[in-house]
C-alpha atoms as a PDB file:
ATOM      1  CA  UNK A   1       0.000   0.000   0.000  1.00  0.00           C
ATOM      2  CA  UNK A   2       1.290   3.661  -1.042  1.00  0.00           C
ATOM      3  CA  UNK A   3       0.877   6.063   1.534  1.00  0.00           C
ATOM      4  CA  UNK A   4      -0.195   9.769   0.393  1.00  0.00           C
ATOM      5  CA  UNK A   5       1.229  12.119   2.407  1.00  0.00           C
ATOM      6  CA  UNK A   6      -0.861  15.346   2.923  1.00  0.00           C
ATOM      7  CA  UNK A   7       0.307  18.698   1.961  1.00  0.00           C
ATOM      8  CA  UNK A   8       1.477  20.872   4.695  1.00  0.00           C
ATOM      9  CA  UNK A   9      -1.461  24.206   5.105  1.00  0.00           C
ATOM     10  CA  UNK A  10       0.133  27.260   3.817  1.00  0.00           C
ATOM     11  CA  UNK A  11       2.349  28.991   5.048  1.00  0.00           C
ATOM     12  CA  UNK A  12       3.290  32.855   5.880  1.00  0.00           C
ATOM     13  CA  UNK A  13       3.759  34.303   2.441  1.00  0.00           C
ATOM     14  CA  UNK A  14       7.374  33.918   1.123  1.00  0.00           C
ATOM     15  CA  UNK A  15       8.152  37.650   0.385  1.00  0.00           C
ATOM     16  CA  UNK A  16       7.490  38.175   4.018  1.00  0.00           C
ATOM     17  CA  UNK A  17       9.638  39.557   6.720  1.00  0.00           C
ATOM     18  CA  UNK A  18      10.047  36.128   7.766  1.00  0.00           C
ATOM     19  CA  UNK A  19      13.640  34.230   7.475  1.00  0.00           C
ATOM     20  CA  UNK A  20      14.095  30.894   4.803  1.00  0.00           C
ATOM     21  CA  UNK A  21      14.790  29.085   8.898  1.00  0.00           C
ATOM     22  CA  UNK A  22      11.027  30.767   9.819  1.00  0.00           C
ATOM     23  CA  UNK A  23      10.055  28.942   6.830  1.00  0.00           C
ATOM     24  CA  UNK A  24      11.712  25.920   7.150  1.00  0.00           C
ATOM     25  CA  UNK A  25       9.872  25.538  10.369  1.00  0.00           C
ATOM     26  CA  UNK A  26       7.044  26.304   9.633  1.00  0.00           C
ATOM     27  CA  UNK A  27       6.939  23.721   6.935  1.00  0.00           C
ATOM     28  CA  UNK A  28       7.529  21.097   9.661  1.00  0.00           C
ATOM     29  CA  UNK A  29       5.253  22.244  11.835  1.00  0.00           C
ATOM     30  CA  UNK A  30       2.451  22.307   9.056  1.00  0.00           C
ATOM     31  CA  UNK A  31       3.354  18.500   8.086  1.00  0.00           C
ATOM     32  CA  UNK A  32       3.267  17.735  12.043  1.00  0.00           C
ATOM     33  CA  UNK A  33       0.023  19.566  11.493  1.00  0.00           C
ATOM     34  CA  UNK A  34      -1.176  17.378   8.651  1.00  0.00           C
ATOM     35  CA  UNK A  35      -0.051  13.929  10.166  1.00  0.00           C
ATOM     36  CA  UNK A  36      -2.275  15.011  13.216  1.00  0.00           C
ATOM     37  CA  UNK A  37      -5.300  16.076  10.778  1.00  0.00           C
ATOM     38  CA  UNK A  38      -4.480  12.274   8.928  1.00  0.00           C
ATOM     39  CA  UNK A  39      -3.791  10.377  12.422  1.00  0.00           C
ATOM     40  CA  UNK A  40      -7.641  12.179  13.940  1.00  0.00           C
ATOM     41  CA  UNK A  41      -9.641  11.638  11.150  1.00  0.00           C
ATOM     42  CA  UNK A  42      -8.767   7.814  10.686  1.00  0.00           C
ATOM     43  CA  UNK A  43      -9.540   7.188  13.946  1.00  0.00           C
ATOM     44  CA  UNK A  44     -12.818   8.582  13.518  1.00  0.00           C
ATOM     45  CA  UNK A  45     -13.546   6.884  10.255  1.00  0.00           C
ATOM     46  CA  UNK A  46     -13.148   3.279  12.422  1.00  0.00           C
ATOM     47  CA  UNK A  47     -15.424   4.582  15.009  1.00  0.00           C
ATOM     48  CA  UNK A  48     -17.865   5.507  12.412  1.00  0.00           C
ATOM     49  CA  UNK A  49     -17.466   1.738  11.148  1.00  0.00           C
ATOM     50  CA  UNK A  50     -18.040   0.521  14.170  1.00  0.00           C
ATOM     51  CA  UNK A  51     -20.772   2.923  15.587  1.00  0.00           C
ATOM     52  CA  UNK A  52     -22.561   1.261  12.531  1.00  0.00           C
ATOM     53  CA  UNK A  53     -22.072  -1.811  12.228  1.00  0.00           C
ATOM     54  CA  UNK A  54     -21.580  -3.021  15.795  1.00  0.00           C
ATOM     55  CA  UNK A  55     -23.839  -0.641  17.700  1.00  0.00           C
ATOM     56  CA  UNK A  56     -24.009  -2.714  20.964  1.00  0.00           C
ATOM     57  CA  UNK A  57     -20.244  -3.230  21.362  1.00  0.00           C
ATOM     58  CA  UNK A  58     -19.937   0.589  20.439  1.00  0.00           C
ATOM     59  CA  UNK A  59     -22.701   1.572  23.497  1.00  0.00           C
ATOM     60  CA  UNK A  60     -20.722  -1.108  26.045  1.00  0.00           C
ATOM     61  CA  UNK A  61     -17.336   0.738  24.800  1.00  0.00           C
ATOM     62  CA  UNK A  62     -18.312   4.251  25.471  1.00  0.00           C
ATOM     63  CA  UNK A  63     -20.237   3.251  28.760  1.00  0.00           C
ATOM     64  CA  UNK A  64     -16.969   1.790  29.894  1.00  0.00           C
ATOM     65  CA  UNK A  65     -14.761   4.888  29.378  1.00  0.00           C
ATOM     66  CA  UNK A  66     -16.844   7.455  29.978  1.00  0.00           C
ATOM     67  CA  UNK A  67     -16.604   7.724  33.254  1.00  0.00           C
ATOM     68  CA  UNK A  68     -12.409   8.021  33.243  1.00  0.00           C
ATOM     69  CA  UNK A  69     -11.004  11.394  33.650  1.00  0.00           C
ATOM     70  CA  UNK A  70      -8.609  10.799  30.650  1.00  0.00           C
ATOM     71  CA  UNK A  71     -11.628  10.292  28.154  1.00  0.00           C
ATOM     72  CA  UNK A  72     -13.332  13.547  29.780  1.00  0.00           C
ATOM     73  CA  UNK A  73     -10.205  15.343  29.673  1.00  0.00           C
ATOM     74  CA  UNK A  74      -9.637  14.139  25.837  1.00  0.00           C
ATOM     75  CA  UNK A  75     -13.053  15.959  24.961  1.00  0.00           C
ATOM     76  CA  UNK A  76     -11.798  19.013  26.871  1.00  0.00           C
ATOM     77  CA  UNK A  77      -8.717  19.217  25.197  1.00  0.00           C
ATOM     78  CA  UNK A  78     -10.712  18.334  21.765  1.00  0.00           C
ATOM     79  CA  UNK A  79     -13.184  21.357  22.260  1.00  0.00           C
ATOM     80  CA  UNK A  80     -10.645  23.863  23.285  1.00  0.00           C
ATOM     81  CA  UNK A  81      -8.067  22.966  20.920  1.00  0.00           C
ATOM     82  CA  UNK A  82     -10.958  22.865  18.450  1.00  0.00           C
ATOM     83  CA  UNK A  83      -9.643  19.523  17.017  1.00  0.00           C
ATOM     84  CA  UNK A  84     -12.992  19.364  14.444  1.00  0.00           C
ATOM     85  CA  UNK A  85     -12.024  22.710  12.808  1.00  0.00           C
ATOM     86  CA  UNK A  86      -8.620  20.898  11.942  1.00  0.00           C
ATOM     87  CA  UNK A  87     -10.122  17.446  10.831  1.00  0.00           C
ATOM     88  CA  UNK A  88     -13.495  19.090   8.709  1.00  0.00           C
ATOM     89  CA  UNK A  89     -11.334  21.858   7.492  1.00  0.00           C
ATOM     90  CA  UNK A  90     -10.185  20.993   3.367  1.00  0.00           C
ATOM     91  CA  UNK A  91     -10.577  17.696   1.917  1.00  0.00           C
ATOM     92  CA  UNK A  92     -10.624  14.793   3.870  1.00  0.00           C
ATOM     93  CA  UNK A  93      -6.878  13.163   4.078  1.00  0.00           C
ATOM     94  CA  UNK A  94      -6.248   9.629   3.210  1.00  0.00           C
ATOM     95  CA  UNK A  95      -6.766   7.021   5.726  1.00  0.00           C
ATOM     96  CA  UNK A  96      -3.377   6.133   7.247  1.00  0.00           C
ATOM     97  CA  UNK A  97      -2.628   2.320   7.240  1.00  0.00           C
ATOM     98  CA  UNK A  98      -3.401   0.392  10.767  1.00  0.00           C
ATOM     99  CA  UNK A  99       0.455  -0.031  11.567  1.00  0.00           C
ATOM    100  CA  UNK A 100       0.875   3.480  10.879  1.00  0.00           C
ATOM    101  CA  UNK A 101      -1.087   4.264  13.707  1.00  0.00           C
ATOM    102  CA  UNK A 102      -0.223   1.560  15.462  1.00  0.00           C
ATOM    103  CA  UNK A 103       3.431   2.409  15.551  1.00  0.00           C
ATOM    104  CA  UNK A 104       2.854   5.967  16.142  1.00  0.00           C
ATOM    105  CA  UNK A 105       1.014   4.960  19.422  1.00  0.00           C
ATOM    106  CA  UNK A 106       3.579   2.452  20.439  1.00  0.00           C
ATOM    107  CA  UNK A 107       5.920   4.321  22.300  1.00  0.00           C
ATOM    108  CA  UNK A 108       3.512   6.454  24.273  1.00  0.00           C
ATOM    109  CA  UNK A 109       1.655   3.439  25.165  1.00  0.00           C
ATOM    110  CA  UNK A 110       4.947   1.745  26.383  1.00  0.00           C
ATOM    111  CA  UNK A 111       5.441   5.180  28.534  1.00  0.00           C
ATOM    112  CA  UNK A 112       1.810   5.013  29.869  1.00  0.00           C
ATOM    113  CA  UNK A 113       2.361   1.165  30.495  1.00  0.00           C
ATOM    114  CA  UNK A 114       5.868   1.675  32.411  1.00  0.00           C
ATOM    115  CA  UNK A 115       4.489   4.769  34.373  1.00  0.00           C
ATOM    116  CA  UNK A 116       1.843   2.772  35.973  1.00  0.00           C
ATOM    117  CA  UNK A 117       3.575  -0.869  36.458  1.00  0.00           C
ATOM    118  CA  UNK A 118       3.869  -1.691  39.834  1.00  0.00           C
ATOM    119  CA  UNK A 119       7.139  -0.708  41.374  1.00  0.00           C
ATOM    120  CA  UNK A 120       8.721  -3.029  43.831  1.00  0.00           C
ATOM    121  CA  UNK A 121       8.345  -2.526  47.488  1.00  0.00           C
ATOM    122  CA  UNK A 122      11.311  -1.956  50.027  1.00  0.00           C
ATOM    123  CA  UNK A 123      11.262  -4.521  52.343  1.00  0.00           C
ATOM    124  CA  UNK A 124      12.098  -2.075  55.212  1.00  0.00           C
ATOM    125  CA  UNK A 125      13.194   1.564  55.499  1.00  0.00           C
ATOM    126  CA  UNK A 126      17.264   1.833  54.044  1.00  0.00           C
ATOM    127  CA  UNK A 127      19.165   5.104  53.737  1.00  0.00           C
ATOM    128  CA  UNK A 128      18.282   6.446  50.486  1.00  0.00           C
ATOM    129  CA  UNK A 129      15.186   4.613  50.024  1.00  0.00           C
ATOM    130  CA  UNK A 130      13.273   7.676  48.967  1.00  0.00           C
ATOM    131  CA  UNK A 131      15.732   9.054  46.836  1.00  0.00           C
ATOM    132  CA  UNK A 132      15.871   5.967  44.898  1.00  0.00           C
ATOM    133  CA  UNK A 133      12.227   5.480  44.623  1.00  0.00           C
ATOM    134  CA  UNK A 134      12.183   9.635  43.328  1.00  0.00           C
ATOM    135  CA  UNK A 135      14.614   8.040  40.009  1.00  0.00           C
ATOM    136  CA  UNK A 136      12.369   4.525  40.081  1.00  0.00           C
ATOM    137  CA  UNK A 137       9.644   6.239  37.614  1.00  0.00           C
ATOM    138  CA  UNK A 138      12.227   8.384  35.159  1.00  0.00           C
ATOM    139  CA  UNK A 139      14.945   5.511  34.863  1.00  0.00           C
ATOM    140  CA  UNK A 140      11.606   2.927  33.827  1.00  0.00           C
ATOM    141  CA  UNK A 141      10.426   5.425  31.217  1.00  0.00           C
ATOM    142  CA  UNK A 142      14.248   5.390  29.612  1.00  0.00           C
ATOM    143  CA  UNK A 143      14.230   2.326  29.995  1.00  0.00           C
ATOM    144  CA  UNK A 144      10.895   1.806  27.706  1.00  0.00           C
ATOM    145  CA  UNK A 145      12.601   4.059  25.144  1.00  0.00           C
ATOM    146  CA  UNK A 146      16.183   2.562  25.135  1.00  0.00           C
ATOM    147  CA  UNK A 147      14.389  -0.657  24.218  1.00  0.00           C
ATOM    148  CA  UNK A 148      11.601   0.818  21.573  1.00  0.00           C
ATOM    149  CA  UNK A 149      14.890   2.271  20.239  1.00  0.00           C
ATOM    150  CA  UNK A 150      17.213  -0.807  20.189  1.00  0.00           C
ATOM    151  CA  UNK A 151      14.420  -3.050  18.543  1.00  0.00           C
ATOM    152  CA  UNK A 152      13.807  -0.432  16.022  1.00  0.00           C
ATOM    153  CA  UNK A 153      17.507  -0.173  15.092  1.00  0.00           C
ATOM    154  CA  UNK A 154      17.302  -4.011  15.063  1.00  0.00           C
ATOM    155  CA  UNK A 155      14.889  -4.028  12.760  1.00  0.00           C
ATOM    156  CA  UNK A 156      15.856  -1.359  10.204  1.00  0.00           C
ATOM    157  CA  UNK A 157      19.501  -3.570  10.360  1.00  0.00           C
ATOM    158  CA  UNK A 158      17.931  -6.642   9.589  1.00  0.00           C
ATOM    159  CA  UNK A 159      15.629  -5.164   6.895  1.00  0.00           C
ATOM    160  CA  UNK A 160      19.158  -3.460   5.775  1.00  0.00           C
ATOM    161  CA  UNK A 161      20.874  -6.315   5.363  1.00  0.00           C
ATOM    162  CA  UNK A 162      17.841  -8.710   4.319  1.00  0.00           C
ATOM    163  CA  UNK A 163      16.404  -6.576   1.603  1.00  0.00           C
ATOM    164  CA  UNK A 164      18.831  -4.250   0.073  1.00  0.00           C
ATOM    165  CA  UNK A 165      16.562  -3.935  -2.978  1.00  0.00           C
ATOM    166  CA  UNK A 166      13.942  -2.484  -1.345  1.00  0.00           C
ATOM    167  CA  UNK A 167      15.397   0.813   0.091  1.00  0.00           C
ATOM    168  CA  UNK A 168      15.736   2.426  -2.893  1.00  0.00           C
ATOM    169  CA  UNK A 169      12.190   4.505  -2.527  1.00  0.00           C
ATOM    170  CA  UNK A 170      10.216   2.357  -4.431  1.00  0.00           C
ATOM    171  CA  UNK A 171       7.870  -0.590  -2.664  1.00  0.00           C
ATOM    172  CA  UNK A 172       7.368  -3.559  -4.573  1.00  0.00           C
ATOM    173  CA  UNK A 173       4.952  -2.617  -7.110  1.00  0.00           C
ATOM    174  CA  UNK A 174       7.588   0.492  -8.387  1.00  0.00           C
ATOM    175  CA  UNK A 175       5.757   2.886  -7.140  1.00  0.00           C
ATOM    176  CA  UNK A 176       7.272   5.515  -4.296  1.00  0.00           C
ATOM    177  CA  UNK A 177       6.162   5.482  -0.964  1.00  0.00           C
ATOM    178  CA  UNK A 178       5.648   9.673  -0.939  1.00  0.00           C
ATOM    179  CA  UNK A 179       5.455   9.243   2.932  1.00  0.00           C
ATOM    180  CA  UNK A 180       9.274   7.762   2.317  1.00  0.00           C
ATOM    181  CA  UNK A 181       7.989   4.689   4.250  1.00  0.00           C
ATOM    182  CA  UNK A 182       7.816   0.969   2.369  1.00  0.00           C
ATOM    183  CA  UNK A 183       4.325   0.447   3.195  1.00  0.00           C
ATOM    184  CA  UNK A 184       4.118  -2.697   0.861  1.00  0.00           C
ATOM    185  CA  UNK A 185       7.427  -4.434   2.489  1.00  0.00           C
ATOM    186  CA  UNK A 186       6.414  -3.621   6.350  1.00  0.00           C
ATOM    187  CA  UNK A 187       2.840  -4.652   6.058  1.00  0.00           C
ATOM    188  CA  UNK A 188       3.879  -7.822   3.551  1.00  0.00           C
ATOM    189  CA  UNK A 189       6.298  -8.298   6.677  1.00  0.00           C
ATOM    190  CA  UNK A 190       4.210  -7.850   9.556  1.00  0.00           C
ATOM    191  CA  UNK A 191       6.678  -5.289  11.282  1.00  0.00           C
ATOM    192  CA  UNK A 192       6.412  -1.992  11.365  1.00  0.00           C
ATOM    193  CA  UNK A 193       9.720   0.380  11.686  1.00  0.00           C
ATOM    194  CA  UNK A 194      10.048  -0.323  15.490  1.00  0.00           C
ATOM    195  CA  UNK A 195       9.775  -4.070  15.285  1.00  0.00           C
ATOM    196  CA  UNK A 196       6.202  -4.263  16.471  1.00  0.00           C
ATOM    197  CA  UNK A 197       4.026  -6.890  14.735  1.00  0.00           C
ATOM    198  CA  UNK A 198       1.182  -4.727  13.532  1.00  0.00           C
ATOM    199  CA  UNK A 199      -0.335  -6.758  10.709  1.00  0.00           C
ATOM    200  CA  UNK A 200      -1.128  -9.587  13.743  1.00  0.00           C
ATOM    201  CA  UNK A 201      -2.783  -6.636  15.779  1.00  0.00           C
ATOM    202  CA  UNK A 202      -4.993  -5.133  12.980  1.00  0.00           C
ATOM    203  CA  UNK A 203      -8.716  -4.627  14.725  1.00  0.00           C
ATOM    204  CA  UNK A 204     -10.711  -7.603  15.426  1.00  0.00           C
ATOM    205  CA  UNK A 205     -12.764  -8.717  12.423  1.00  0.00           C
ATOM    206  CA  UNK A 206     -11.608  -6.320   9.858  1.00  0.00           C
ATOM    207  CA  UNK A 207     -10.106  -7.107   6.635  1.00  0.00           C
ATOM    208  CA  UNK A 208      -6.756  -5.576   5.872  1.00  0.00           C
ATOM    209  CA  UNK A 209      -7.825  -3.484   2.500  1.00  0.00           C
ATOM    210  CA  UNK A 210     -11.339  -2.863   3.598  1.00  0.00           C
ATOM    211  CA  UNK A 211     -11.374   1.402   3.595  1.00  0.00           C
ATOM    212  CA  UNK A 212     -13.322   2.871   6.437  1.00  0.00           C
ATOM    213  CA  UNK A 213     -16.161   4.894   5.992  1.00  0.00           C
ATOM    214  CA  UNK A 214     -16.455   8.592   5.375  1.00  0.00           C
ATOM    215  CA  UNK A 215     -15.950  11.011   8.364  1.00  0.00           C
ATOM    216  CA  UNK A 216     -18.956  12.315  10.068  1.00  0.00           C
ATOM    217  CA  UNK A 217     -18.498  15.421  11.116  1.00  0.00           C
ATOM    218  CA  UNK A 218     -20.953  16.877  14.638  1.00  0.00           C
ATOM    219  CA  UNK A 219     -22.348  15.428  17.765  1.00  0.00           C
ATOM    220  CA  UNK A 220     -20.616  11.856  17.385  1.00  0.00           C
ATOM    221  CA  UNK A 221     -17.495  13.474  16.338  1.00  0.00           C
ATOM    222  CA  UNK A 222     -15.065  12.726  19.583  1.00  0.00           C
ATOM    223  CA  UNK A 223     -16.927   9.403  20.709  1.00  0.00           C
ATOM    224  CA  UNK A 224     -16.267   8.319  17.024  1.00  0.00           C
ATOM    225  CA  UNK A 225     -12.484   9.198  17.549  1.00  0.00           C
ATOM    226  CA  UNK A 226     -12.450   7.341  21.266  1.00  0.00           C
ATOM    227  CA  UNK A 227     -13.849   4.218  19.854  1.00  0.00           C
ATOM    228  CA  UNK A 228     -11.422   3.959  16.716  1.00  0.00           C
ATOM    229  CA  UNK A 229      -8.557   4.527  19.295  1.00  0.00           C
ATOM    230  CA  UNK A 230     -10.167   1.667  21.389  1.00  0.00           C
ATOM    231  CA  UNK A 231     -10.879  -0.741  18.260  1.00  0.00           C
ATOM    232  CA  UNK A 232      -7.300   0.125  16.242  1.00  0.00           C
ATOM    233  CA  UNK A 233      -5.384  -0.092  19.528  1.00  0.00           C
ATOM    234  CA  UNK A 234      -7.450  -2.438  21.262  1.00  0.00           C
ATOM    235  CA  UNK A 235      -4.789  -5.311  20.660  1.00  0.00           C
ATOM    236  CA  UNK A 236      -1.843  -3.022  21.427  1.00  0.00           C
ATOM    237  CA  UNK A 237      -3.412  -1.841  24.599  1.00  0.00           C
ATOM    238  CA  UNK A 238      -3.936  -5.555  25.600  1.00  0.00           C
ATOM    239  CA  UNK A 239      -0.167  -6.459  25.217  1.00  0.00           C
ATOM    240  CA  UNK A 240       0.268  -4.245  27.916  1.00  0.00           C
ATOM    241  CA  UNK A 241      -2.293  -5.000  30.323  1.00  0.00           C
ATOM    242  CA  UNK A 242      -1.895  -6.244  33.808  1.00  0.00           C
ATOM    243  CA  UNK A 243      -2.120 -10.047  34.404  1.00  0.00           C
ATOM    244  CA  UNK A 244      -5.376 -11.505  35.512  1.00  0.00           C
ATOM    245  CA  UNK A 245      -6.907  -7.711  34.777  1.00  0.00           C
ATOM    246  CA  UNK A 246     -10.700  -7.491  35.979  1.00  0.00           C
ATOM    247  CA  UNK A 247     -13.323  -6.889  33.154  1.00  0.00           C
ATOM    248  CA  UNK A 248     -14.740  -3.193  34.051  1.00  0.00           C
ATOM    249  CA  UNK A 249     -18.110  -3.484  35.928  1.00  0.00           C
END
């Protein structure tokens, strides 16, 4: 699959008192923009799919989370920020392939997922104790992104050295990858750049080339986002749960 990337939104006008460097960044912050706008309105699109077609397991979804102060705080953040002005704003961007998003997720969920793993007790009061347990929860979060890094440089070595043909800009077919990513090798794979198997954690049910619906902009807007985040990254999210974890009542 060829990835399209989305062109960055315009820009302060060249002949501006701006500098080529104010330019320069703001063409990275529009494509930061743009991957946000592409990232948002996927997720949607799945919730839309399965706001439709699964309407029970959508209700039991949304009754689950609703009551968290991390899904409340999400549709604070998306009202302020005014997220649907970004997504409903243009054309509607290309839907970004599942291990796209699930490899742009991975690394905050391994943060999220080493923040809140138990830390081991101290079997009784030793000088230092506190400082140590102060470094406990930075030195875990390096240590989640030392090894999201080393398995990503493990992977790009081994696709290096397995497949020299195929870094060359072109996937399979001939065609370049505009994003500059081998879609067609990583998903024929089932790795994505950091070594994560995402073609064995697409969402439950759903067929690898099946396109989701159109965005729907309004009321359902955010709850359409919050289940596609909970359907795409459903089996990502359950790599990291707890053992034994309790079904919410």
């Amino acid at each position: 699959m060829t990835t399209t990337t989305m062109p960055p939104p315009a820009g302060p006008a060249a002949d501006g008192p701006l500098t080529p460097t104010d330019h320069r960044s703001f063409a990275f912050l529009g494509q930061v923009n743009g991957h946000l706008r592409q990232y948002l309105c996927t997720l949607a699109r799945h919730g839309v799919a399965v706001r439709r077609g699964e309407p029970e397991r959508a209700r039991a979804l949304l009754d689950a989370v609703r009551p968290w102060p991390l899904y409340k705080g999400g549709q604070f953040l998306f009202d302020l920020m005014e997220w649907e002005d970004l997504m409903t704003d243009g054309a509607p961007p290309p839907p970004l392939p599942t291990e796209r998003i699930v490899s742009a997720s991975l690394l905050p969920v391994r943060w999220l997922a080493d923040a809140t793993a138990p830390a081991p007790g101290a079997a009784k009061l030793i000088p230092g104790q506190h400082t140590a347990a102060a470094f406990d929860l930075p030195l875990r979060l390096l240590a989640g992104t030392a090894r999201a890094a080393f398995q990503g440089a493990a992977q790009d070595l081994t696709d290096l050295l397995g497949k020299p043909a195929d870094h060359d800009g072109t996937d399979s077919t001939g065609d370049a990858d505009d994003a500059g990513y081998d879609a067609t090798d990583h998903a024929g794979a089932g790795h994505d750049s950091t070594g994560y198997d995402g073609a064995a954690h697409a969402p439950d049910d759903e067929p690898a080339d099946t396109e989701p619906p159109p965005l729907e902009a309004g009321f359902y807007l955010y709850e359409d986002i919050a289940l596609g985040a909970l359907v795409v990254l459903g089996p990502l999210l359950a790599d990291h749960a707890p053992p034994d974890p309790t079904p919410p009542a």
